[in-house]
N, C-alpha and C. Protein backbone atom coordinates (compact mmCIF):
# COMPACT_ATOMS: atom_id res chain seq x y z
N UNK A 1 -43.83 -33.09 -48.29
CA UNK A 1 -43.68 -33.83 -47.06
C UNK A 1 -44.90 -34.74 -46.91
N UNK A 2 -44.65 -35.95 -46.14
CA UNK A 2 -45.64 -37.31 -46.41
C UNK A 2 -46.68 -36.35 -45.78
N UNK A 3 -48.34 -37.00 -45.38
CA UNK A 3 -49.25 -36.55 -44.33
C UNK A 3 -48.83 -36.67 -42.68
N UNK A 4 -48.44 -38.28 -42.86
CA UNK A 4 -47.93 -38.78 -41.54
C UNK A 4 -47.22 -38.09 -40.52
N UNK A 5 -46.06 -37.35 -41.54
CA UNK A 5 -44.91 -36.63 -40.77
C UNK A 5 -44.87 -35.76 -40.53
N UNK A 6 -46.52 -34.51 -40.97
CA UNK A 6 -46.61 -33.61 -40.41
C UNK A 6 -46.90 -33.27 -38.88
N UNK A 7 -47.10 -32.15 -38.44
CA UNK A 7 -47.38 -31.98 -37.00
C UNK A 7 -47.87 -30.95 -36.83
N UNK A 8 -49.43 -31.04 -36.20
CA UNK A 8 -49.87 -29.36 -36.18
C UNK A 8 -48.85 -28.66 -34.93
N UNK A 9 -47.86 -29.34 -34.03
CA UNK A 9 -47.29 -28.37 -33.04
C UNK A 9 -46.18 -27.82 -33.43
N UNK A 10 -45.54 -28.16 -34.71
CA UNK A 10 -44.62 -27.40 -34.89
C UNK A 10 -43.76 -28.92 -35.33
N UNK A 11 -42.46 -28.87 -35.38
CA UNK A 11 -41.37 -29.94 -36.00
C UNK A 11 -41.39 -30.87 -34.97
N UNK A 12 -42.05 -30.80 -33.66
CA UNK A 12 -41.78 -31.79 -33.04
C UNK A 12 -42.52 -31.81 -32.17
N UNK A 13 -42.93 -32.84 -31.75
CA UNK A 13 -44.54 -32.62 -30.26
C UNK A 13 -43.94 -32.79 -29.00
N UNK A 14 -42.45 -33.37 -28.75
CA UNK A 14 -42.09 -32.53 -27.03
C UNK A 14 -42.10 -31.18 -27.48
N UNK A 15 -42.14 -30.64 -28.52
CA UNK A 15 -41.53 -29.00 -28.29
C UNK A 15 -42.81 -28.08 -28.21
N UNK A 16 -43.77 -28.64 -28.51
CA UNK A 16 -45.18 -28.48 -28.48
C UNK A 16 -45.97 -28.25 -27.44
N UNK A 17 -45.38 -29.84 -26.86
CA UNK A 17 -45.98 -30.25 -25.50
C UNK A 17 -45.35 -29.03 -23.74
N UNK A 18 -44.24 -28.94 -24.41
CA UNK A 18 -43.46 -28.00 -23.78
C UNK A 18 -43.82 -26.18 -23.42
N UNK A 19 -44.25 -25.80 -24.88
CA UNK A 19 -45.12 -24.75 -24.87
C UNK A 19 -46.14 -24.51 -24.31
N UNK A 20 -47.12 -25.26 -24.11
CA UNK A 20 -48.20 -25.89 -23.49
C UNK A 20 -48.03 -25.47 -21.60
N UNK A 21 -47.06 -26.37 -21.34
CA UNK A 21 -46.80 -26.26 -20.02
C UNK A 21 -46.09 -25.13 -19.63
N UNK A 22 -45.34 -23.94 -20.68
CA UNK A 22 -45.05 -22.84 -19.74
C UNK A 22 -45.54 -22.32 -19.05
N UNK A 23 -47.12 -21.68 -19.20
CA UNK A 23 -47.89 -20.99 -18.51
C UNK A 23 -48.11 -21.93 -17.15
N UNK A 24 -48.05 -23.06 -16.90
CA UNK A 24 -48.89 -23.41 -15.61
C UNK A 24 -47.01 -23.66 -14.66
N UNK A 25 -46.04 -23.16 -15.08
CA UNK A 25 -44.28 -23.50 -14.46
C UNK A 25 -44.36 -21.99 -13.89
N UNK A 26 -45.22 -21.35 -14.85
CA UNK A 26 -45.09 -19.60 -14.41
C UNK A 26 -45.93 -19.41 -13.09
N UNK A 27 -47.06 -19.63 -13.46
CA UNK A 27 -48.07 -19.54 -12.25
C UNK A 27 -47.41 -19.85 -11.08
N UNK A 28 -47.25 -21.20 -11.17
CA UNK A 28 -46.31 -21.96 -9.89
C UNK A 28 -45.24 -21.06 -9.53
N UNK A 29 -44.38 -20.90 -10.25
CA UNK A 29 -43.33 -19.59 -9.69
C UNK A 29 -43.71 -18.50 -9.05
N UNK A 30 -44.81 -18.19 -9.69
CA UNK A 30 -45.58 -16.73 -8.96
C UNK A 30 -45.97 -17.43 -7.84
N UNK A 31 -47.25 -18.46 -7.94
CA UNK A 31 -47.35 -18.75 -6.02
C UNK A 31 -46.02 -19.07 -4.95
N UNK A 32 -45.10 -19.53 -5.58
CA UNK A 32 -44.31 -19.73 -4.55
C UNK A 32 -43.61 -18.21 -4.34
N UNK A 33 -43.26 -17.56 -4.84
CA UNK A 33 -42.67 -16.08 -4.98
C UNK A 33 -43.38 -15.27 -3.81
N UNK A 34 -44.54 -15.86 -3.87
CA UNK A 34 -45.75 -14.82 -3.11
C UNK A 34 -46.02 -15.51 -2.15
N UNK A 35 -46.09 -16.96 -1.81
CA UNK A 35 -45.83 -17.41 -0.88
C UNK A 35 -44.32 -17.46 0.65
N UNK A 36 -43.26 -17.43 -0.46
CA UNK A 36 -42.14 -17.27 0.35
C UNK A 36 -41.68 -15.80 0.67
N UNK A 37 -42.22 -14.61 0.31
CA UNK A 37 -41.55 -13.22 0.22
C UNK A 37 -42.33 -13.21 1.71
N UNK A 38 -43.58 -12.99 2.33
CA UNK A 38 -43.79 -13.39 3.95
C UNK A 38 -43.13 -14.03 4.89
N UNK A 39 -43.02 -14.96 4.60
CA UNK A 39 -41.86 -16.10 5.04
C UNK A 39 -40.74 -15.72 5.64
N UNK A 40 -39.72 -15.15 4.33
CA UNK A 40 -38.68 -14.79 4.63
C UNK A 40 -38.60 -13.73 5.54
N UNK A 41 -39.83 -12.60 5.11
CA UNK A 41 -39.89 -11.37 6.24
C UNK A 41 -40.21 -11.45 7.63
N UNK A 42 -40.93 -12.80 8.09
CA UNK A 42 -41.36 -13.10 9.41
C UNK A 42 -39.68 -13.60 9.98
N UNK A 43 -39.11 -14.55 8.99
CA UNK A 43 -37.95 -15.36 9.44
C UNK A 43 -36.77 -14.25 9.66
N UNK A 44 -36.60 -13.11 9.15
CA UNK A 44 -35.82 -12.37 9.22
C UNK A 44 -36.00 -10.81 10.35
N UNK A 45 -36.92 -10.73 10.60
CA UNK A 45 -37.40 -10.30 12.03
C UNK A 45 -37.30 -11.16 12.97
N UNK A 46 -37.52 -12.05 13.01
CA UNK A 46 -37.15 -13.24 13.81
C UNK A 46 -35.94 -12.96 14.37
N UNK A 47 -34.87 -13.33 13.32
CA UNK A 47 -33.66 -13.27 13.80
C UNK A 47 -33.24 -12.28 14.57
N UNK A 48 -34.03 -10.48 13.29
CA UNK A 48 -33.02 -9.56 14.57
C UNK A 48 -33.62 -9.51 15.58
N UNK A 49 -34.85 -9.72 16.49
CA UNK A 49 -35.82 -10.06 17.65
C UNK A 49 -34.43 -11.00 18.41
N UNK A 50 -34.36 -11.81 17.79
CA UNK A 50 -33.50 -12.69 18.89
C UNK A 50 -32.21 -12.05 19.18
N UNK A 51 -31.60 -11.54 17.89
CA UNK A 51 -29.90 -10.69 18.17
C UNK A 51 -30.00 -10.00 19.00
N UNK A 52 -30.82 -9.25 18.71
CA UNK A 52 -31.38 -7.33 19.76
C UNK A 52 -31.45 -8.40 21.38
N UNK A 53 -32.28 -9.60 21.40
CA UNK A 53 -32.65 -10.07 23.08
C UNK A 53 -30.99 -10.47 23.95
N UNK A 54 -30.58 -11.15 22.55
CA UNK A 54 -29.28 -12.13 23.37
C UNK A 54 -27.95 -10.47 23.47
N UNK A 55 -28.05 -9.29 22.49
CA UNK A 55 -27.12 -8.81 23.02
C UNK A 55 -27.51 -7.99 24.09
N UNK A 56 -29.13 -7.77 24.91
CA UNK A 56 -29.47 -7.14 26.16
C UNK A 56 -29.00 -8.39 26.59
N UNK A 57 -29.01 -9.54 26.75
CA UNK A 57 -28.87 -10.18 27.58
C UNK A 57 -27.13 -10.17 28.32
N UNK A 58 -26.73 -10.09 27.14
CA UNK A 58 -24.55 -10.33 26.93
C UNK A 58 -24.39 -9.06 28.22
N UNK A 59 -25.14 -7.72 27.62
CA UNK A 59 -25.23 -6.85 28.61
C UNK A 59 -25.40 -6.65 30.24
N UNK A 60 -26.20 -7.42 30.50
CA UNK A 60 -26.65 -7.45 31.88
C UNK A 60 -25.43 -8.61 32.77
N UNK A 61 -24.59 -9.11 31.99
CA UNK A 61 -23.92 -9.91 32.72
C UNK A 61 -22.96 -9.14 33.45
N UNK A 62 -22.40 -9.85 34.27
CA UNK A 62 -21.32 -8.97 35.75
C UNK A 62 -20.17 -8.94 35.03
């Protein structure tokens, strides 16, 4: 095979370049993972806080 057409990343340098960037797609997944799992738990107390208020409320009507 010529010199030219070799490639130290392997047969092809997107596929290279690609490898490269898994680790920092992972990270990002993990902060958002760990960012949104709070989130959702505040937003979902939330809700039953409000269900539990509006069905005392349905209650007290005449």
């Amino acid at each position: 095979m010529p010199r030219s057409i070799r490639s130290s990343t392997g047969p092809c340098p997107a596929i290279g370049a690609q490898r490269q960037q898994r680790p920092l797609a992972e990270a990002l997944q993990a902060g958002v993972t760990a960012t949104a799992v709070p989130f959702s738990v505040v937003m979902i107390l939330m809700c039953y806080t409000i269900i539990k208020a509006l069905n005392g409320e349905l209650r007290r009507l005449p």
